[in-house]
C-alpha atoms as a PDB file:
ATOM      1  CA  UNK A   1       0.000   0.000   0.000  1.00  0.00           C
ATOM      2  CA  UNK A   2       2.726   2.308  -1.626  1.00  0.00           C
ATOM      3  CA  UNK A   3       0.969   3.666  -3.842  1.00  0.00           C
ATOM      4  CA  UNK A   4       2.019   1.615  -6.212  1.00  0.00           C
ATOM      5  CA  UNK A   5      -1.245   1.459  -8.318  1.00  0.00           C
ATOM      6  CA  UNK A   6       0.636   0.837 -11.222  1.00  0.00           C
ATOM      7  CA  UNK A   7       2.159  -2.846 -10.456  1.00  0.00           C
ATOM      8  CA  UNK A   8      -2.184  -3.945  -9.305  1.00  0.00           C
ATOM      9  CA  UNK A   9      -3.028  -4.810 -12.613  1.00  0.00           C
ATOM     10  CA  UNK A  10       0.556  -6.721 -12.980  1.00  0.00           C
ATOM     11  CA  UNK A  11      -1.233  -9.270 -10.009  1.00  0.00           C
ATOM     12  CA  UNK A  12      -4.107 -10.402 -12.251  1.00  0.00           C
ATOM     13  CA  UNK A  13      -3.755 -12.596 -15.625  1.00  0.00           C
ATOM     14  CA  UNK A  14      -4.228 -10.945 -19.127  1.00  0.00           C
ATOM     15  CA  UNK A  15      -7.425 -11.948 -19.956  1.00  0.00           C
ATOM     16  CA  UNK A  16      -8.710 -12.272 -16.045  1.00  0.00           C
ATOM     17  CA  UNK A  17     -12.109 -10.881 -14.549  1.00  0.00           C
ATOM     18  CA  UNK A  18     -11.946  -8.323 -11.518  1.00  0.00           C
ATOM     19  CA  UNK A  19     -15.386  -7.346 -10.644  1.00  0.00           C
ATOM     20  CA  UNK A  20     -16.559  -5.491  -7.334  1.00  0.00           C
ATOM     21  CA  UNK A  21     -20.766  -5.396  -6.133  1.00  0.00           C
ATOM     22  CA  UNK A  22     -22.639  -4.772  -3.504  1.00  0.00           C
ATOM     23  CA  UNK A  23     -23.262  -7.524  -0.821  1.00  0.00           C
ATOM     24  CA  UNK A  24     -27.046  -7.250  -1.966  1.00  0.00           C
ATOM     25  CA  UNK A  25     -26.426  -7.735  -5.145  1.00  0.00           C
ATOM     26  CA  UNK A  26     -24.377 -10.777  -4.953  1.00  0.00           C
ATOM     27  CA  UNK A  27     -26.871 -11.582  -2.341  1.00  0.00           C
ATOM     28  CA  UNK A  28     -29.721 -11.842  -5.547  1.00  0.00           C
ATOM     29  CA  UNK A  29     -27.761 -12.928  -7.632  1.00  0.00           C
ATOM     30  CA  UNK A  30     -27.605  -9.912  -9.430  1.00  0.00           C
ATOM     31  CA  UNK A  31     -24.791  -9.575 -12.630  1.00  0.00           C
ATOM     32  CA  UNK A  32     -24.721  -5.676 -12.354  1.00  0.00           C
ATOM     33  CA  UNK A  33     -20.999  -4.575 -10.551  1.00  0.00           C
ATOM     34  CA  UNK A  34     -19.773  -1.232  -9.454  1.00  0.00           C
ATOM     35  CA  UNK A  35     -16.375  -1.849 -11.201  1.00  0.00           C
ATOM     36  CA  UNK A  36     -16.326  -4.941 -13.464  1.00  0.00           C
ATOM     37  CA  UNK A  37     -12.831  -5.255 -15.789  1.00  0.00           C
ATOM     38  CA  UNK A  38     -12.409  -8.396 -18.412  1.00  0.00           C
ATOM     39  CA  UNK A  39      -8.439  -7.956 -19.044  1.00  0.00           C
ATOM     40  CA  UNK A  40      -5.502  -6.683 -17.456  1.00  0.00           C
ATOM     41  CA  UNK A  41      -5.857  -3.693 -19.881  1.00  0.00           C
ATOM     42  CA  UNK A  42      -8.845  -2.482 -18.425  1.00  0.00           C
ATOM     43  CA  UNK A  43      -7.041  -2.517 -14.914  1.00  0.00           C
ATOM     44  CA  UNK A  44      -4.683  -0.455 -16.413  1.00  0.00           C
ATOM     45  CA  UNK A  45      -7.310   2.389 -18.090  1.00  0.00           C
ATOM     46  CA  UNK A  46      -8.718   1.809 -14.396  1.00  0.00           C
ATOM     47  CA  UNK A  47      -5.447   2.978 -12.874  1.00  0.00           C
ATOM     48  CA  UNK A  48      -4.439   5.539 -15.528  1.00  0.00           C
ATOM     49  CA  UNK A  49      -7.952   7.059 -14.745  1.00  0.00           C
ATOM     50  CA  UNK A  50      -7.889   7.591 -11.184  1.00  0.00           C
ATOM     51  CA  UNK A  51      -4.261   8.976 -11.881  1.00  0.00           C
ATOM     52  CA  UNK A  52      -5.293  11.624 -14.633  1.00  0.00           C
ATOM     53  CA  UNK A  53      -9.044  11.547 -15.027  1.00  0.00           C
ATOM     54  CA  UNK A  54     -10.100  11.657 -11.542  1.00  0.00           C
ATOM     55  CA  UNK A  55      -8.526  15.254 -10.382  1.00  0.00           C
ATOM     56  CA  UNK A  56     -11.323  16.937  -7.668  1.00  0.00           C
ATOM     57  CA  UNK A  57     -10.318  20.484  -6.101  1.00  0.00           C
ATOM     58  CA  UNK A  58      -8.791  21.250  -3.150  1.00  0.00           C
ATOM     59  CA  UNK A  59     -11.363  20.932  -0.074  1.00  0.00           C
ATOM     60  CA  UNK A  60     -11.743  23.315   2.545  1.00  0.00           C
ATOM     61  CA  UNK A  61     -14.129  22.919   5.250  1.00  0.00           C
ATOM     62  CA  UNK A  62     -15.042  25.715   8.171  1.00  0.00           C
ATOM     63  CA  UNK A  63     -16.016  24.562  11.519  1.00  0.00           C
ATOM     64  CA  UNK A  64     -17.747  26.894  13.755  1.00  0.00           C
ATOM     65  CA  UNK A  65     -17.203  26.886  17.088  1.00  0.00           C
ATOM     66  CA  UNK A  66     -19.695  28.906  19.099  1.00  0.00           C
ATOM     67  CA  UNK A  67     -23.425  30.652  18.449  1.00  0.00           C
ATOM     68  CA  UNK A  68     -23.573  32.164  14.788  1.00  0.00           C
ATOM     69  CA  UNK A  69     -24.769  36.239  14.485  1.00  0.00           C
ATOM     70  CA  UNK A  70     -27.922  36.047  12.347  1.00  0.00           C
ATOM     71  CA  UNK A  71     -28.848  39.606  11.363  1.00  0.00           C
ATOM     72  CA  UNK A  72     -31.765  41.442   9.486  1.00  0.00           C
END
């Protein structure tokens, strides 16, 4: 847990199946997964995407500690 996303798709064969779902789903027997990949190369646009495609802004959050002013 390096970071290392890169090697992942190195632990799987070429033409493997990685597939997450929901515990209810599998549960009915339900085909439909959240991330479903049929090859190695998939894994590896799955990577490459949370790497380049997946860029959010910076978050700030402000906590407020004590009673707000509410004005007219």
């Amino acid at each position: 847990d390096d970071n290392q996303l890169e090697a992942w798709p190195e632990f799987f064969p070429e033409h493997g199946r990685y597939r997450i779902t929901t515990a209810e789903n599998f549960e009915r027997g339900l085909p439909l997964g959240l991330i479903h990949a049929t090859s190695r190369a998939m894994l590896r646009d799955r990577v490459r995407s949370l790497r380049e495609a997946n860029v959010y802004e910076a978050q700030r959050y402000r906590h407020v500690l004590g009673q707000p002013l509410i004005g007219p």
